[in-house]
N, C-alpha and C. Protein backbone atom coordinates (compact mmCIF):
# COMPACT_ATOMS: atom_id res chain seq x y z
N UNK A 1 25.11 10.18 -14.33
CA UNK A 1 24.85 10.91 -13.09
C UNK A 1 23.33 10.93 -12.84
N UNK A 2 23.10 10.90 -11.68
CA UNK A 2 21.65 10.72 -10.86
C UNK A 2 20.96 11.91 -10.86
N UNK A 3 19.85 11.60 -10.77
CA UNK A 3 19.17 12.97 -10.34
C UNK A 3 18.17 12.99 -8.85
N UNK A 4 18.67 11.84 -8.69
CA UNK A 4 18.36 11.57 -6.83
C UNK A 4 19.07 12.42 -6.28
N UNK A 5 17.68 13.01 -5.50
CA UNK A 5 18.14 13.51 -4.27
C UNK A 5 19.14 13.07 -3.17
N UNK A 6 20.68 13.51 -3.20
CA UNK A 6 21.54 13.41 -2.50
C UNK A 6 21.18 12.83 -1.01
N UNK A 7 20.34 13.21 -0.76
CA UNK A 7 20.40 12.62 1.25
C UNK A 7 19.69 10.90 1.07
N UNK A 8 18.79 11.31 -0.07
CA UNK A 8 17.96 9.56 -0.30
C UNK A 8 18.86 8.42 -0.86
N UNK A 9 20.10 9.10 -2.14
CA UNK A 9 20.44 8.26 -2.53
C UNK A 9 21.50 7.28 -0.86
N UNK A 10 22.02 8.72 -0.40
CA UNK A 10 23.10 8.22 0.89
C UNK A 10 22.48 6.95 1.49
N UNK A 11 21.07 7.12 1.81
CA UNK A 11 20.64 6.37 2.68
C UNK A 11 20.38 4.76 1.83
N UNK A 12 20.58 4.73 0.06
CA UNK A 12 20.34 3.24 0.22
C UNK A 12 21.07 2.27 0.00
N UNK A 13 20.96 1.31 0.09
CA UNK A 13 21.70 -0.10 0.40
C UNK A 13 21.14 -0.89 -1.26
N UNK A 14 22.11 -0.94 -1.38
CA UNK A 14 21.79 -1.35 -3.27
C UNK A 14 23.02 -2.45 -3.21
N UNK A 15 22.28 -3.17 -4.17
CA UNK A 15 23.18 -4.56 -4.45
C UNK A 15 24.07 -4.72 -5.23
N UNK A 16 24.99 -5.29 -5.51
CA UNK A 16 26.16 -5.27 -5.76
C UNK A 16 26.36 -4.55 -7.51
N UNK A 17 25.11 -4.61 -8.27
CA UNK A 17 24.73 -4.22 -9.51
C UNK A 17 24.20 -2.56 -9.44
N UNK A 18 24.42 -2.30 -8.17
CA UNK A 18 23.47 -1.34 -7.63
C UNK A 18 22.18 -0.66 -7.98
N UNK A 19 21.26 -1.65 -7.69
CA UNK A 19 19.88 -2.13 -7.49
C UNK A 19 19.60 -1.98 -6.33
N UNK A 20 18.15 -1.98 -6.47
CA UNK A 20 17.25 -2.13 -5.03
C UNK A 20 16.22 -2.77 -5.76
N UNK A 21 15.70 -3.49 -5.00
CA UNK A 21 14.59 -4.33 -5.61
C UNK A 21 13.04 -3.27 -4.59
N UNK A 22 12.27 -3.22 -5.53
CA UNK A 22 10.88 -2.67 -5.67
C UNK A 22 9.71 -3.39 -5.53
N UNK A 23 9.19 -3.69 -4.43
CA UNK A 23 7.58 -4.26 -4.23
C UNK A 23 6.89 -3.06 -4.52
N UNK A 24 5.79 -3.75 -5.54
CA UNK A 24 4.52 -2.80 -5.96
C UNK A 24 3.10 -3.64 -5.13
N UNK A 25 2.47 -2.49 -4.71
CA UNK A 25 1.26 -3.06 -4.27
C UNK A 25 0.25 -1.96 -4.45
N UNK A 26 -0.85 -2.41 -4.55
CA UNK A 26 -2.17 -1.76 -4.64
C UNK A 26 -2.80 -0.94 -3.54
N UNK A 27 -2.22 0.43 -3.94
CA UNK A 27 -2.55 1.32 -2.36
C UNK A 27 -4.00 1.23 -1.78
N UNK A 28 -4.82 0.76 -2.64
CA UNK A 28 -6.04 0.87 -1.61
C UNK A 28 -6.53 -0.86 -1.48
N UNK A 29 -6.28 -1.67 -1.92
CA UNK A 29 -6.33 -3.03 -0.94
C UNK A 29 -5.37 -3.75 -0.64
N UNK A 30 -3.98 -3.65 -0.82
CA UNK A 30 -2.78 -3.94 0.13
C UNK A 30 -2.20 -5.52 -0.83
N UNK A 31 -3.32 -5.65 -2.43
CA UNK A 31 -2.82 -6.51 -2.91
C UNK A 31 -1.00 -6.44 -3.68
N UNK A 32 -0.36 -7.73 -3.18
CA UNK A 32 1.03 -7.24 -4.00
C UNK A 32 0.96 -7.76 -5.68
N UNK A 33 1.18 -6.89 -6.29
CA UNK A 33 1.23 -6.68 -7.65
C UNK A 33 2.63 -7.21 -8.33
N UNK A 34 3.90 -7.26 -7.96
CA UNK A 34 4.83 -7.16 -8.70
C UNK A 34 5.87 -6.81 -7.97
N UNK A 35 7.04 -7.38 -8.85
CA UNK A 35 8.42 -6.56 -7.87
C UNK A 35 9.45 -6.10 -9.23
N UNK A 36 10.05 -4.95 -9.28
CA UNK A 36 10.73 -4.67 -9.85
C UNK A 36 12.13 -4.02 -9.95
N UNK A 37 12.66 -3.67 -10.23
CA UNK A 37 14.44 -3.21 -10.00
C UNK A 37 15.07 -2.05 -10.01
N UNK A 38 14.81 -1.09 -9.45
CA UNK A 38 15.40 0.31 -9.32
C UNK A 38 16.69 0.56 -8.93
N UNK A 39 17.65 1.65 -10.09
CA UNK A 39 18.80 1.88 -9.41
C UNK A 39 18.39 3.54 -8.98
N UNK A 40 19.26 4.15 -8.82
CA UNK A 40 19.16 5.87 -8.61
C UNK A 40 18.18 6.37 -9.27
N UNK A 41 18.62 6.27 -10.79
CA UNK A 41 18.13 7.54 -11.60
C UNK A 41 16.54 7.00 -12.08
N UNK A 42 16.09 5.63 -11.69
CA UNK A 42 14.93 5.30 -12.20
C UNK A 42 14.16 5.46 -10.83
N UNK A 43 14.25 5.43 -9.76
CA UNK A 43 13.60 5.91 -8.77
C UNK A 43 13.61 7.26 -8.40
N UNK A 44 14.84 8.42 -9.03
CA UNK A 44 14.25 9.76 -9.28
C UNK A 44 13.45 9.49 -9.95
N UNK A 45 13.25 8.87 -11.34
CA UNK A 45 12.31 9.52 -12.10
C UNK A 45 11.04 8.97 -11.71
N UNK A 46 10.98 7.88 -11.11
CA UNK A 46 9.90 7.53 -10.63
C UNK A 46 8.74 8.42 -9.38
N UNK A 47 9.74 9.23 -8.52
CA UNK A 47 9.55 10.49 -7.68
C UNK A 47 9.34 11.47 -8.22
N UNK A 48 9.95 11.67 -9.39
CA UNK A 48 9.67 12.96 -10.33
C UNK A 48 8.31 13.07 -10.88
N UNK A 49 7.73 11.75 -11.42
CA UNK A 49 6.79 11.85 -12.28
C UNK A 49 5.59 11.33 -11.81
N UNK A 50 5.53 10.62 -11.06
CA UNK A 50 4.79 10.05 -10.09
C UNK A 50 4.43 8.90 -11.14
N UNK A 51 5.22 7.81 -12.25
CA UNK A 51 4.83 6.98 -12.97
C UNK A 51 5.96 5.92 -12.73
N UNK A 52 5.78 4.63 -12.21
CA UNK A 52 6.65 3.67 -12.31
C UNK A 52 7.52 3.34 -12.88
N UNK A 53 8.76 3.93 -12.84
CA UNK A 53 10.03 3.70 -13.84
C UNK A 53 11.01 2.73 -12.94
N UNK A 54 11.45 1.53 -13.63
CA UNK A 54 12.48 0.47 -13.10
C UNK A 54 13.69 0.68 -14.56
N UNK A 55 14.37 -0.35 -13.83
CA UNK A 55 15.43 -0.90 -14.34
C UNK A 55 15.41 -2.43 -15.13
N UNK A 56 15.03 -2.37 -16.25
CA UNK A 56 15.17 -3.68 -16.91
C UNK A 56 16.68 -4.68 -16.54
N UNK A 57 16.79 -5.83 -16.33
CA UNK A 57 18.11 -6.20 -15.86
C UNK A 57 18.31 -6.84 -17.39
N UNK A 58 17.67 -7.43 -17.91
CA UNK A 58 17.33 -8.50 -19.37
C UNK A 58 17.92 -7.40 -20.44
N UNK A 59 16.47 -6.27 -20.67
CA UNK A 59 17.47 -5.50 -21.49
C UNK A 59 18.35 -4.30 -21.49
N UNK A 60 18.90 -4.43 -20.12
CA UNK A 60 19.44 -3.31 -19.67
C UNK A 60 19.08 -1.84 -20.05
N UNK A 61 17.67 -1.86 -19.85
CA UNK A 61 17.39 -0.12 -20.01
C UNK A 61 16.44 0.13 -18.90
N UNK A 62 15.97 1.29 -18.78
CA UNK A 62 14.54 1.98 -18.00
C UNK A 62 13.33 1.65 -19.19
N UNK A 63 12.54 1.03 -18.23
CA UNK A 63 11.43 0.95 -18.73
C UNK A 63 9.96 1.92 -17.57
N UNK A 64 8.64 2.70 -18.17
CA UNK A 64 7.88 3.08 -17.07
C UNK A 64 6.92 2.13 -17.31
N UNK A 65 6.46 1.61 -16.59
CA UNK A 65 5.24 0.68 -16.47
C UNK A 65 4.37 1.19 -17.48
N UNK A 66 3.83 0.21 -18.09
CA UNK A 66 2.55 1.24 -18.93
C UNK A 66 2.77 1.49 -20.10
N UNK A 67 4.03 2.20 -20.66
CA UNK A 67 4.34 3.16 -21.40
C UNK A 67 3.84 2.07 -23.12
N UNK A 68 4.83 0.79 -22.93
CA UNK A 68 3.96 -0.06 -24.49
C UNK A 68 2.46 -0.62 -23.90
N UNK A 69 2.34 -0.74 -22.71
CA UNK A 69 0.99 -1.74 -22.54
C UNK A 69 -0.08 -1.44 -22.61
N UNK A 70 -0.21 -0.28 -21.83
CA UNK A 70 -1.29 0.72 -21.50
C UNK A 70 -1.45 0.30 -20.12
N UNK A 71 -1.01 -0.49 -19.38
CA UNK A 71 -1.15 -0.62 -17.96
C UNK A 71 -0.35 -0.33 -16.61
N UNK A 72 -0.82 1.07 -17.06
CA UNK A 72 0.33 2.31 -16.37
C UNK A 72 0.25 2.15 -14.53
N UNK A 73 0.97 2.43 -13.95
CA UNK A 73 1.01 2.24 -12.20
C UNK A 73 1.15 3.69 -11.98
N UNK A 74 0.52 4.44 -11.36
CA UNK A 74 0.45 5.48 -11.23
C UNK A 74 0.49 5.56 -9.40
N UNK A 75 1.44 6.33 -9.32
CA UNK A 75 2.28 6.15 -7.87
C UNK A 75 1.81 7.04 -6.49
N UNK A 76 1.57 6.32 -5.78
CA UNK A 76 0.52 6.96 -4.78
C UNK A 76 1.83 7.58 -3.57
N UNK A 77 2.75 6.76 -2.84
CA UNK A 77 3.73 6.89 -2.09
C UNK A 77 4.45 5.87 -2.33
N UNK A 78 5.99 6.15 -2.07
CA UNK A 78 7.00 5.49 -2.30
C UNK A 78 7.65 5.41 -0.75
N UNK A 79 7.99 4.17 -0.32
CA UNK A 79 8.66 3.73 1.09
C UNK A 79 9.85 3.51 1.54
N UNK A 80 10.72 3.24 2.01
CA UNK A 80 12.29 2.71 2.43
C UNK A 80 12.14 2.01 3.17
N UNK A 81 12.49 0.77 3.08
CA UNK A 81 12.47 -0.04 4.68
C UNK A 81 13.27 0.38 5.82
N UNK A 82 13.13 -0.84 6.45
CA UNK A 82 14.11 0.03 8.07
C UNK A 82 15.35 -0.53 7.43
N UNK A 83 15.83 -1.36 6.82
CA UNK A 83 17.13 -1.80 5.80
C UNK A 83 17.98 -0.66 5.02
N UNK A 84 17.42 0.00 4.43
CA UNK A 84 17.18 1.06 3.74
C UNK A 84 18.18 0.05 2.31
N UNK A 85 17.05 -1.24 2.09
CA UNK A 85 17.56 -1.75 0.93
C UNK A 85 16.23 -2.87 0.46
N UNK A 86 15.67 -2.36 0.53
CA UNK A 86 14.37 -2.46 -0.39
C UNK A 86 12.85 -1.21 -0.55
N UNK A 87 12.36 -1.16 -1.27
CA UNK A 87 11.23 -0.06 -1.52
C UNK A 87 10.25 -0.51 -1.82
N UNK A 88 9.37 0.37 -1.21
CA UNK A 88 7.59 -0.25 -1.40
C UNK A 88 7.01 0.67 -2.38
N UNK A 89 6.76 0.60 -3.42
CA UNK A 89 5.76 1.34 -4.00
C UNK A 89 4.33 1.12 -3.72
N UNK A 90 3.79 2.05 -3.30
CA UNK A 90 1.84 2.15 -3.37
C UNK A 90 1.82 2.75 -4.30
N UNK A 91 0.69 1.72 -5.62
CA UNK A 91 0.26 2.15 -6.86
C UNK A 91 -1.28 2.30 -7.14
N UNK A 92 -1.64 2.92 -7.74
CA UNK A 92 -3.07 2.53 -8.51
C UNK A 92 -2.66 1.99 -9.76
N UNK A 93 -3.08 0.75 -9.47
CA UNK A 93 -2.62 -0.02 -11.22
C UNK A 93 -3.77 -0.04 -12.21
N UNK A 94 -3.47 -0.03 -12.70
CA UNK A 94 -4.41 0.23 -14.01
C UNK A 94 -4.02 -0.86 -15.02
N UNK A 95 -5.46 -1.79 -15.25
CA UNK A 95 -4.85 -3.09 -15.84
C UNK A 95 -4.16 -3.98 -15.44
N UNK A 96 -3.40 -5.10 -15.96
CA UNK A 96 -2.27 -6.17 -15.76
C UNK A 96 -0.95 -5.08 -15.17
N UNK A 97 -0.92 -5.99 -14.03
CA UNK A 97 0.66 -5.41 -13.49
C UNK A 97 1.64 -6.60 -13.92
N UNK A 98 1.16 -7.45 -14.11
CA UNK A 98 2.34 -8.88 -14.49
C UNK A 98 2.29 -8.91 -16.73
N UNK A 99 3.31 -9.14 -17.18
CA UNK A 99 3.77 -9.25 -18.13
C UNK A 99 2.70 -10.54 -18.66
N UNK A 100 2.61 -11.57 -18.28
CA UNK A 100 1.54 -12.13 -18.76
C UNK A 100 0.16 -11.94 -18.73
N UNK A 101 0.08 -10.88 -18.63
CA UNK A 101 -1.77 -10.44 -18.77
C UNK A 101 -2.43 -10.45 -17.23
N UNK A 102 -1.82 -11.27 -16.06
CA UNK A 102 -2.52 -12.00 -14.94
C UNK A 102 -2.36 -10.04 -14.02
N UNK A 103 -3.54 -9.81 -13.03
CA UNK A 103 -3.39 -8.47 -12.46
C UNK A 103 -2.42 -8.50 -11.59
N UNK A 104 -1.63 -9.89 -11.08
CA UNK A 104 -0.24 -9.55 -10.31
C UNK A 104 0.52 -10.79 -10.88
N UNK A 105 1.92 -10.59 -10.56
CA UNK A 105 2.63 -11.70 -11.16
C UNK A 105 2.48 -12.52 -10.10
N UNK A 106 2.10 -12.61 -8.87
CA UNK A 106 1.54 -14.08 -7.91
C UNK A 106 0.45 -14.94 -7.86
N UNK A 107 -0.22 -14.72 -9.06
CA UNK A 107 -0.94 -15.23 -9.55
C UNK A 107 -0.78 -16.74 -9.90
N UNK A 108 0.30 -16.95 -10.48
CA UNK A 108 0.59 -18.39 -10.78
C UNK A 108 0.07 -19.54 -10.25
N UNK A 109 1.37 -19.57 -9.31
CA UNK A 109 1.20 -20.73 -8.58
C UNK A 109 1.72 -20.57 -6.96
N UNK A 110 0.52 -21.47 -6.40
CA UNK A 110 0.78 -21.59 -5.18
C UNK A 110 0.93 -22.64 -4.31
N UNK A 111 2.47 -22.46 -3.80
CA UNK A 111 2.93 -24.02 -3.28
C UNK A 111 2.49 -24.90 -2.24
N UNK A 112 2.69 -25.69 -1.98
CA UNK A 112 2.17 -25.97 -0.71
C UNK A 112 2.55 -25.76 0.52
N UNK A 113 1.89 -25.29 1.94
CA UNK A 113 2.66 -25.87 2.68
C UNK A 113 2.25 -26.90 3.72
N UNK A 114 3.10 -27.20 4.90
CA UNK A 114 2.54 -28.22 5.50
C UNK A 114 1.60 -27.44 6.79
């Protein structure tokens, strides 16, 4: 059982795993950082605490950003689209937001276009 607020959970559109997928971005220069996987109870706690908590899909648990790395996202406002099936987090990140060390996971690579 959830600890979402009843009127927020009504309103979202979660995927068949019931998920919502999570864009993180950097509230004060609009860089995107990361995307991650929220069901109910990890986006209460993420509202609760004001600290980035997702949904691992790999090892099926809650993980909060930060908590082994030290590169905690500390949560400025949380969004709903007009879908009401995806969410924006505005973070202050602190450190690597991508798992490989890089400060966003779009870092990689960038394709071409024409």
């Amino acid at each position: 059982m959830s600890s979402l607020d009843p009127a927020i959970a009504a309103r979202l559109k979660r995927s068949v795993d019931g998920l919502v997928p999570a864009i993180v971005q950097q509230h004060d220069t609009g860089e995107v950082l990361m995307l991650g996987w929220m069901d109910d109870e990890a986006l209460a706690r993420t509202l609760a605490t004001g600290r980035a908590t997702y949904w691992s899909r790999s090892r099926q648990e809650y993980w909060v950003k930060g908590a082994t790395s030290g590169h905690h996202q500390w949560v400025k406002e949380v969004r709903l689209d007009c879908d009401a099936d995806t969410l924006l987090l505005k973070v202050d990140q602190v450190g690597a937001a991508c798992h490989t060390g890089d400060r966003t996971c779009f870092d990689a690579d960038l394709l071409p276009t024409s």
